[in-house]
N, C-alpha and C. Protein backbone atom coordinates (compact mmCIF):
# COMPACT_ATOMS: atom_id res chain seq x y z
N UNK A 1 84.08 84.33 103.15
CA UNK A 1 85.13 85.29 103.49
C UNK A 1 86.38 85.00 102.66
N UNK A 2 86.28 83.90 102.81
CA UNK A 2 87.75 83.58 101.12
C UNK A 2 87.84 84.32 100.06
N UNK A 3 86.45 83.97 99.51
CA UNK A 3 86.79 85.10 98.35
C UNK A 3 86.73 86.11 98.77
N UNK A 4 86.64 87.31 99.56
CA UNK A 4 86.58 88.23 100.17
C UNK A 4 88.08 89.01 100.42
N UNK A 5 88.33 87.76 100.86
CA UNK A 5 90.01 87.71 101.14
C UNK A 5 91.08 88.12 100.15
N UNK A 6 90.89 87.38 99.24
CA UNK A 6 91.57 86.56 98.05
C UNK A 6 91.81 88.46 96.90
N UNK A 7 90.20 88.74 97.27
CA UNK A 7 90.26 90.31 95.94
C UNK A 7 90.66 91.16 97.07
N UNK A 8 90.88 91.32 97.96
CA UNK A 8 91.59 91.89 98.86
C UNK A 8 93.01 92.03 98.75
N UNK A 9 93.86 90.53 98.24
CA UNK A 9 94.79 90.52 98.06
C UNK A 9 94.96 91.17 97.18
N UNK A 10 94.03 90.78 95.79
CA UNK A 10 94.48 91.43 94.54
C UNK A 10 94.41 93.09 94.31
N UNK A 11 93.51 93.77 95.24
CA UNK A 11 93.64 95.07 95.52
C UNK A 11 95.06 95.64 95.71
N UNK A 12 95.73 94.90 96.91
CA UNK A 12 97.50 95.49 97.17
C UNK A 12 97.96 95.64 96.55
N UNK A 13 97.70 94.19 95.12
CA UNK A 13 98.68 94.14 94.12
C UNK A 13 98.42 95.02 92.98
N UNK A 14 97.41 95.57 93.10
CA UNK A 14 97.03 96.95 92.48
C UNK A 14 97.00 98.49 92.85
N UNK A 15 97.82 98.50 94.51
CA UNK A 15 98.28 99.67 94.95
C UNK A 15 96.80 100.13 95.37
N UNK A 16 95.84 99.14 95.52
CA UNK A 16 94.68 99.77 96.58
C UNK A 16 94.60 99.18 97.95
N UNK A 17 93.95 100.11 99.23
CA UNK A 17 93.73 99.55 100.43
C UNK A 17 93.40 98.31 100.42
N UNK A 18 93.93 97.22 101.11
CA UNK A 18 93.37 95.81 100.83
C UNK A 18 92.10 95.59 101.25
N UNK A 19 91.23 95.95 100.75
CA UNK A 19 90.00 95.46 101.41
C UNK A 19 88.53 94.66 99.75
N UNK A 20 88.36 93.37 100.80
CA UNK A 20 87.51 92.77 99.33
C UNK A 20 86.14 92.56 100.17
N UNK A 21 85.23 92.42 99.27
CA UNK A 21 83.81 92.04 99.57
C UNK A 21 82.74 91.08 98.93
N UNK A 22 82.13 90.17 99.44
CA UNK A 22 81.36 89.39 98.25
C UNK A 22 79.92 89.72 98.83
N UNK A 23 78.82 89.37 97.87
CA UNK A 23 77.51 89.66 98.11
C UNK A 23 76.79 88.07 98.25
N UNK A 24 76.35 87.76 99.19
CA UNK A 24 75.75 86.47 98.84
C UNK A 24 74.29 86.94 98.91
N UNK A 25 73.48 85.87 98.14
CA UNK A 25 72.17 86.16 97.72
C UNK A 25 71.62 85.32 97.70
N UNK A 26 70.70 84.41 98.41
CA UNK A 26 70.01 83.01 99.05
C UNK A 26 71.03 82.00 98.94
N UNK A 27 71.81 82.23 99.17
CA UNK A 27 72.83 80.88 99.16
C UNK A 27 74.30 80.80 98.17
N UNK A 28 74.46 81.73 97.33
CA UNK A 28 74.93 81.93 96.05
C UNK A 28 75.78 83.30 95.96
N UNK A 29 77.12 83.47 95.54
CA UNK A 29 77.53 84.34 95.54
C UNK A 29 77.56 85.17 94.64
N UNK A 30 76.95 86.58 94.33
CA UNK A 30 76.28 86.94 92.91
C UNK A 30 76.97 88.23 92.51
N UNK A 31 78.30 88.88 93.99
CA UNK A 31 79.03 89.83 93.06
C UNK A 31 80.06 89.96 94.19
N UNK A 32 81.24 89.90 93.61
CA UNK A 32 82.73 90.38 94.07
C UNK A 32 83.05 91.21 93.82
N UNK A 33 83.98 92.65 94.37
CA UNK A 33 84.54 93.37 94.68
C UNK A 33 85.58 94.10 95.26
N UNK A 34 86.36 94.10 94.94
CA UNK A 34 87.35 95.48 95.78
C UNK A 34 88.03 96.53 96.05
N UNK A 35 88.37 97.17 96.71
CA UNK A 35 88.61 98.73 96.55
C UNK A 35 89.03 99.10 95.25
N UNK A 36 88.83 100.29 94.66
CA UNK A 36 89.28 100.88 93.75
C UNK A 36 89.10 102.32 93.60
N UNK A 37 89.32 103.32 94.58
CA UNK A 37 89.13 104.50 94.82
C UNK A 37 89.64 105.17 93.14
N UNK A 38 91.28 103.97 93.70
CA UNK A 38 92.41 105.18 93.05
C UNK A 38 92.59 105.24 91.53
N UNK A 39 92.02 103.45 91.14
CA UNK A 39 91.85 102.95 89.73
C UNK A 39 91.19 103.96 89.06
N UNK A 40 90.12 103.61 89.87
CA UNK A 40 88.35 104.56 89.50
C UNK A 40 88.78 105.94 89.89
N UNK A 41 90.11 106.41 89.88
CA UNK A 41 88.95 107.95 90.31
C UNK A 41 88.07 108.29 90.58
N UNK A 42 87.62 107.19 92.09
CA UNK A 42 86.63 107.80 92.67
C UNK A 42 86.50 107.39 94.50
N UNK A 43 85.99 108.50 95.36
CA UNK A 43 86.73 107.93 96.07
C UNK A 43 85.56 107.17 96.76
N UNK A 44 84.61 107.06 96.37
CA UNK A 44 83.49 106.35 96.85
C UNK A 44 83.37 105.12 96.71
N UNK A 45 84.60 104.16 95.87
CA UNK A 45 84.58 103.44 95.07
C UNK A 45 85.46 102.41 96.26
N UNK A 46 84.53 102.28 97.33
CA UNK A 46 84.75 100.95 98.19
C UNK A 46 84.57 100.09 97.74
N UNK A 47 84.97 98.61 98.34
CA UNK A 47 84.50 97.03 97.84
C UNK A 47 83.30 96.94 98.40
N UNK A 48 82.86 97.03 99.05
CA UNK A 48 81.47 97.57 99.86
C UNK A 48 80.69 98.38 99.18
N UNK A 49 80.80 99.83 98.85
CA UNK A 49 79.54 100.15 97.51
C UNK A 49 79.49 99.17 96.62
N UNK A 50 81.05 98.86 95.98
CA UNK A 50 81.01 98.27 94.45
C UNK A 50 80.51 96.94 94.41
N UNK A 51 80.26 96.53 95.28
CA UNK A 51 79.75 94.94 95.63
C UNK A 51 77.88 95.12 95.32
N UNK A 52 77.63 95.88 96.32
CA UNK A 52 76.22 96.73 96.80
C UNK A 52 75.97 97.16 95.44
N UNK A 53 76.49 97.87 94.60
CA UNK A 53 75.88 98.28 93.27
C UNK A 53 75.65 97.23 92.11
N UNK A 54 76.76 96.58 92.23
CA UNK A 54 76.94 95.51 91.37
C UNK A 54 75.68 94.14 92.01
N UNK A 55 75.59 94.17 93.28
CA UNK A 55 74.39 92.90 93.29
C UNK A 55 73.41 93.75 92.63
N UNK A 56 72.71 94.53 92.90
CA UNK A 56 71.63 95.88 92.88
C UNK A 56 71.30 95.46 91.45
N UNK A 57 72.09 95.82 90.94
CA UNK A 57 72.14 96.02 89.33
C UNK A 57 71.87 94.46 88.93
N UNK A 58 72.54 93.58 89.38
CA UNK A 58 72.14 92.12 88.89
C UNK A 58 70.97 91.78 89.23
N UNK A 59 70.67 92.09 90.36
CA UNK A 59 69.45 91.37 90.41
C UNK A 59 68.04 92.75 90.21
N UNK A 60 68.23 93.73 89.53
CA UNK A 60 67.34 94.66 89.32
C UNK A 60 66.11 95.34 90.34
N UNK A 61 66.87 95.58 91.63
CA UNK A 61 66.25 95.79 92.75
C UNK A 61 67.25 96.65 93.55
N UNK A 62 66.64 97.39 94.57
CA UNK A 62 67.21 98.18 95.16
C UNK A 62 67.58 97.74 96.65
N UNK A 63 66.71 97.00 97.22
CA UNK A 63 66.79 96.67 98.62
C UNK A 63 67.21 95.06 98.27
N UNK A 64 68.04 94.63 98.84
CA UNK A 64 68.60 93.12 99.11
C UNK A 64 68.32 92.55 100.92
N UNK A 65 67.36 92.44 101.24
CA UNK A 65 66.96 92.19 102.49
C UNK A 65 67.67 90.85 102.62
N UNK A 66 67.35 89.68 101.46
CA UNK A 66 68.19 88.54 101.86
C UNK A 66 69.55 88.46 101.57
N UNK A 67 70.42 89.32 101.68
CA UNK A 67 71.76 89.34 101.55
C UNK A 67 72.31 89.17 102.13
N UNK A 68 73.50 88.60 102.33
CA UNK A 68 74.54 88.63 103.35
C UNK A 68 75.75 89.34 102.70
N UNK A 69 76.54 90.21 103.24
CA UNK A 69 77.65 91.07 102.65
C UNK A 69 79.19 90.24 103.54
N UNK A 70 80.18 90.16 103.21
CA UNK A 70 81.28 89.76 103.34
C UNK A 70 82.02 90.71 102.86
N UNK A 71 82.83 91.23 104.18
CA UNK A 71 83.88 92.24 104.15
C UNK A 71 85.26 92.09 104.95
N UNK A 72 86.33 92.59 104.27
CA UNK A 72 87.41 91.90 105.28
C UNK A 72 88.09 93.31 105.98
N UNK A 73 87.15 93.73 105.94
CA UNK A 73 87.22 95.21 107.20
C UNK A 73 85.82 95.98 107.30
N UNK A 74 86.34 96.22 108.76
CA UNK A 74 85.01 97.30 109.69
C UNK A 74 84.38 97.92 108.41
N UNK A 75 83.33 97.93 107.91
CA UNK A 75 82.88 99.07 106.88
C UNK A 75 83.14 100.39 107.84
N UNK A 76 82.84 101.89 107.11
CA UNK A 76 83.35 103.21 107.27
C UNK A 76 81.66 103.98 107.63
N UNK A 77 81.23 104.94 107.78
CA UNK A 77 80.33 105.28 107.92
C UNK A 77 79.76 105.55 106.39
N UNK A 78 80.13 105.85 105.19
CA UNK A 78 79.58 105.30 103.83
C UNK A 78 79.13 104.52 103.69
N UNK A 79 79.89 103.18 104.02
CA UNK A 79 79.32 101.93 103.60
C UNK A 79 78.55 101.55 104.32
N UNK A 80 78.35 101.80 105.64
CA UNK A 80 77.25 101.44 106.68
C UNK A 80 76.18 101.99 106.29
N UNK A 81 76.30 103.34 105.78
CA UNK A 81 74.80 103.72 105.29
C UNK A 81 74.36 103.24 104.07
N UNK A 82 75.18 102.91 103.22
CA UNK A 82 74.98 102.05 102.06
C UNK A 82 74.21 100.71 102.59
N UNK A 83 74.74 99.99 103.37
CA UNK A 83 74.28 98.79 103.99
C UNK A 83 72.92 98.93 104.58
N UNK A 84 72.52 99.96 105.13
CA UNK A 84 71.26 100.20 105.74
C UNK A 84 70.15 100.60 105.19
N UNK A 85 70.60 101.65 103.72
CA UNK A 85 69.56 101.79 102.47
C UNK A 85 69.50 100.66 101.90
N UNK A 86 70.43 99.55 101.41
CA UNK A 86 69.78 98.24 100.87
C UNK A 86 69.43 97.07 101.45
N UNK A 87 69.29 97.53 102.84
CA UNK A 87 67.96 97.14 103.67
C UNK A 87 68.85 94.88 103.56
N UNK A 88 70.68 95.21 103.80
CA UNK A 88 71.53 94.01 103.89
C UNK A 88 70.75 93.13 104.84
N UNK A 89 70.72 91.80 105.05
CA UNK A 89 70.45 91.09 106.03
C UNK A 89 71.21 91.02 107.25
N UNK A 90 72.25 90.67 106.83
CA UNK A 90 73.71 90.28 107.68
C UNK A 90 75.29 90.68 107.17
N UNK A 91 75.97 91.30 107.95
CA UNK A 91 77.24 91.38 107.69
C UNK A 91 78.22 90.81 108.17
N UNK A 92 79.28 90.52 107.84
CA UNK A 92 80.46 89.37 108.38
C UNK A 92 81.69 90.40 107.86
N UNK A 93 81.88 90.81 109.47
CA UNK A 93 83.04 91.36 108.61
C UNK A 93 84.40 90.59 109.26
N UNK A 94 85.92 90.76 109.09
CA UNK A 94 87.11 90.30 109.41
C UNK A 94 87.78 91.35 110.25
N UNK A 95 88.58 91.92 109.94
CA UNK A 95 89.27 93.01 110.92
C UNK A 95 88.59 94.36 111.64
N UNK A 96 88.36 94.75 112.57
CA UNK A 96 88.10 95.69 113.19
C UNK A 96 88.64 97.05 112.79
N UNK A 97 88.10 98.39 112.85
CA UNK A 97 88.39 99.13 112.10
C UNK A 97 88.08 100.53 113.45
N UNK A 98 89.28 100.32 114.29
CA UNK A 98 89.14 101.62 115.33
C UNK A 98 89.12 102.74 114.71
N UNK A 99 90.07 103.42 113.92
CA UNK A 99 89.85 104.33 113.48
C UNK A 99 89.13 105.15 112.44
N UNK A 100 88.24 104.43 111.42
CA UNK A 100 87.58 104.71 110.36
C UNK A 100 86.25 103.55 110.63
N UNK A 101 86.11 102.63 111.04
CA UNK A 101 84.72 102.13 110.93
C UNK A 101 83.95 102.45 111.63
N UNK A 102 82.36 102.24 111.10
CA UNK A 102 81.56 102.58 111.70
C UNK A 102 80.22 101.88 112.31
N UNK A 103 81.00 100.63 112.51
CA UNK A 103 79.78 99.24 112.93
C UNK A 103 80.00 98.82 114.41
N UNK A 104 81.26 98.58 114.49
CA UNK A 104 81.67 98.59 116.50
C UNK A 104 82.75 99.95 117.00
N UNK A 105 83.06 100.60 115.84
CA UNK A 105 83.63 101.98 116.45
C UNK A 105 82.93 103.19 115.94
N UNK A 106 83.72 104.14 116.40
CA UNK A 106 83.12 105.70 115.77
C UNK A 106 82.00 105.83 115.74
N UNK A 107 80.82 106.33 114.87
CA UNK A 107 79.57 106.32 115.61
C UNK A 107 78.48 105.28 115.34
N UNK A 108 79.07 104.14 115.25
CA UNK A 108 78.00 102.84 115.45
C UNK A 108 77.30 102.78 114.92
N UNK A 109 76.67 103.03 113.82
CA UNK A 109 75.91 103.65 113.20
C UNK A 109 74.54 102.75 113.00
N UNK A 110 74.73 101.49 113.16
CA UNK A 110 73.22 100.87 113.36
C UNK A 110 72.69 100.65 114.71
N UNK A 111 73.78 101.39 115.52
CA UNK A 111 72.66 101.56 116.92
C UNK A 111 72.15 103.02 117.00
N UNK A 112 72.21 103.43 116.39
CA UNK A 112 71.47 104.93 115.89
C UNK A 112 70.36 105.14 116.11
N UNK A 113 69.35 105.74 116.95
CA UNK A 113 67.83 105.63 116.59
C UNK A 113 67.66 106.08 115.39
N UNK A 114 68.39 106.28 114.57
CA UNK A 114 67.71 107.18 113.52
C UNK A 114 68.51 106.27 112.47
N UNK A 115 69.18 105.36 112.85
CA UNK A 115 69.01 104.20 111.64
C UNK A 115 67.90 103.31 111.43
N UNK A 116 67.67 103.14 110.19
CA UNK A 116 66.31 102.88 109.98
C UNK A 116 66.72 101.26 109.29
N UNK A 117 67.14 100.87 109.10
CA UNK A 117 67.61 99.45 109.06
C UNK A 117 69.12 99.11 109.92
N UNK A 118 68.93 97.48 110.80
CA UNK A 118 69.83 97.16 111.69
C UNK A 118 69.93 95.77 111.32
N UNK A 119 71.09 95.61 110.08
CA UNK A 119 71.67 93.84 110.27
C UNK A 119 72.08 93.23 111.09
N UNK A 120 72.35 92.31 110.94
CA UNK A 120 73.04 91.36 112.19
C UNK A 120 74.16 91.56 111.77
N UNK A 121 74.92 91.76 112.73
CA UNK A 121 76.50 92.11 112.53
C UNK A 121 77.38 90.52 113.23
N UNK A 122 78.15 90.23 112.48
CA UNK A 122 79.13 88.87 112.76
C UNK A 122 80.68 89.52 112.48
N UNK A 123 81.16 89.50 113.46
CA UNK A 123 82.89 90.02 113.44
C UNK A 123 83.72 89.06 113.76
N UNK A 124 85.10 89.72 113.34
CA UNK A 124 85.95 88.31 113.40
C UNK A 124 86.02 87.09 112.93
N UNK A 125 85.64 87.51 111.42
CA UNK A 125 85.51 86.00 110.86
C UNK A 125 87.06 86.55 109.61
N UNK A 126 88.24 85.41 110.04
CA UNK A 126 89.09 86.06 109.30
C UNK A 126 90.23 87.56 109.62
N UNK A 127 89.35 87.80 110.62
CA UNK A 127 90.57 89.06 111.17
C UNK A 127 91.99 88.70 111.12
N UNK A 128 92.35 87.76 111.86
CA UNK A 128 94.32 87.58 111.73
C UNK A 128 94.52 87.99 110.19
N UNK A 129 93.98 87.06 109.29
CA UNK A 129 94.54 87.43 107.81
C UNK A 129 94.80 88.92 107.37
N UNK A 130 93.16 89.35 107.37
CA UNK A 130 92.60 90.48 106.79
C UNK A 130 93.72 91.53 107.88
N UNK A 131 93.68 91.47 108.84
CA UNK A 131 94.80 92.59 109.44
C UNK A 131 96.05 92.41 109.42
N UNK A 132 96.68 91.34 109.32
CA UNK A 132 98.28 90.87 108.64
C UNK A 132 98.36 91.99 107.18
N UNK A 133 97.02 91.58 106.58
CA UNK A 133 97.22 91.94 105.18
C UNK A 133 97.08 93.81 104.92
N UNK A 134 96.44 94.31 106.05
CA UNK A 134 96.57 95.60 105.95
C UNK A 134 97.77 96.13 106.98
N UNK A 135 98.08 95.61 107.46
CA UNK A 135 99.35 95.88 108.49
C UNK A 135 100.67 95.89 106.78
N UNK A 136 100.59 95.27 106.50
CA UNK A 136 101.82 94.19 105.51
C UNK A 136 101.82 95.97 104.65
N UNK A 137 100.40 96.12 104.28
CA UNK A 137 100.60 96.82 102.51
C UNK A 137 100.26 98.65 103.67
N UNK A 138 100.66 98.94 104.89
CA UNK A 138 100.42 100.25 105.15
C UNK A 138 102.36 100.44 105.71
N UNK A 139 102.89 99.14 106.33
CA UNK A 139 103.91 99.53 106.41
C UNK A 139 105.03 98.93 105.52
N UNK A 140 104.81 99.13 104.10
CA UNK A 140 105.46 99.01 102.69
C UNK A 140 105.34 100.30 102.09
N UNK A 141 104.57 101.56 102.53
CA UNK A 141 104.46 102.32 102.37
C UNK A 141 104.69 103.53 103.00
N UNK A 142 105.21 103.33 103.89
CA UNK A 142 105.73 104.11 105.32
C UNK A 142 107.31 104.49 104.84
């Protein structure tokens, strides 16, 4: 979750939502990420896809069953379905996300019957930071 943290920071300092992500892959961390909607002109362009594409692509496979994803917020209902097509092992995320996530709020999306893959979800690893740090860079902008 450190490094997770850390490109999170460096997101603010690039005028994106603070949010970072790492991919671990049997033990080993094999791709970092973080937001860049606004860089990228694009708005799909979570730390969460860009993590997810970027392991994908490294390791030349589509499903990462032994993965663990590190996020320092609730993923959104995008990235949850992203998470569930590459068939993630486990997620760890940091701050809770009432209004836009979609793993313990809004529509839950891996208790879905009609989600077809269900990680193990680990929360609160890191929340004080990760929500200091989006509290900090939403009311600098207010």
């Amino acid at each position: 979750m450190r490094r997770a943290l850390d490109v999170a920071r460096e997101a603010a300092l690039a005028d994106e939502v603070p949010v970072g992500a790492t991919l671990v892959w049997r033990g080993e961390i094999i791709a970092v990420a973080a937001n860049a909607p606004r860089a990228l002109h694009d708005p799909t362009a979570h730390a969460e896809i860009r993590v997810i594409r970027a392991a994908a692509a490294l390791l030349e496979r589509e499903r990462l069953e032994d993965a663990e994803l590190w996020v320092t917020l609730e993923p959104c209902a995008m990235c949850a379905g992203a998470i569930a097509h590459a068939r993630i092992g486990r997620v760890y995320y940091a701050a809770a996300d009432p209004k836009g996530g979609a793993v313990e709020h809004g529509p839950r999306l891996f208790t879905q019957s009609t989600c077809h893959h269900r990680p193990d979800i680990y929360a609160g690893i890191g929340e004080g930071e990760a929500a200091a740090m989006l509290r900090d860079f939403f009311a600098a902008r207010r």
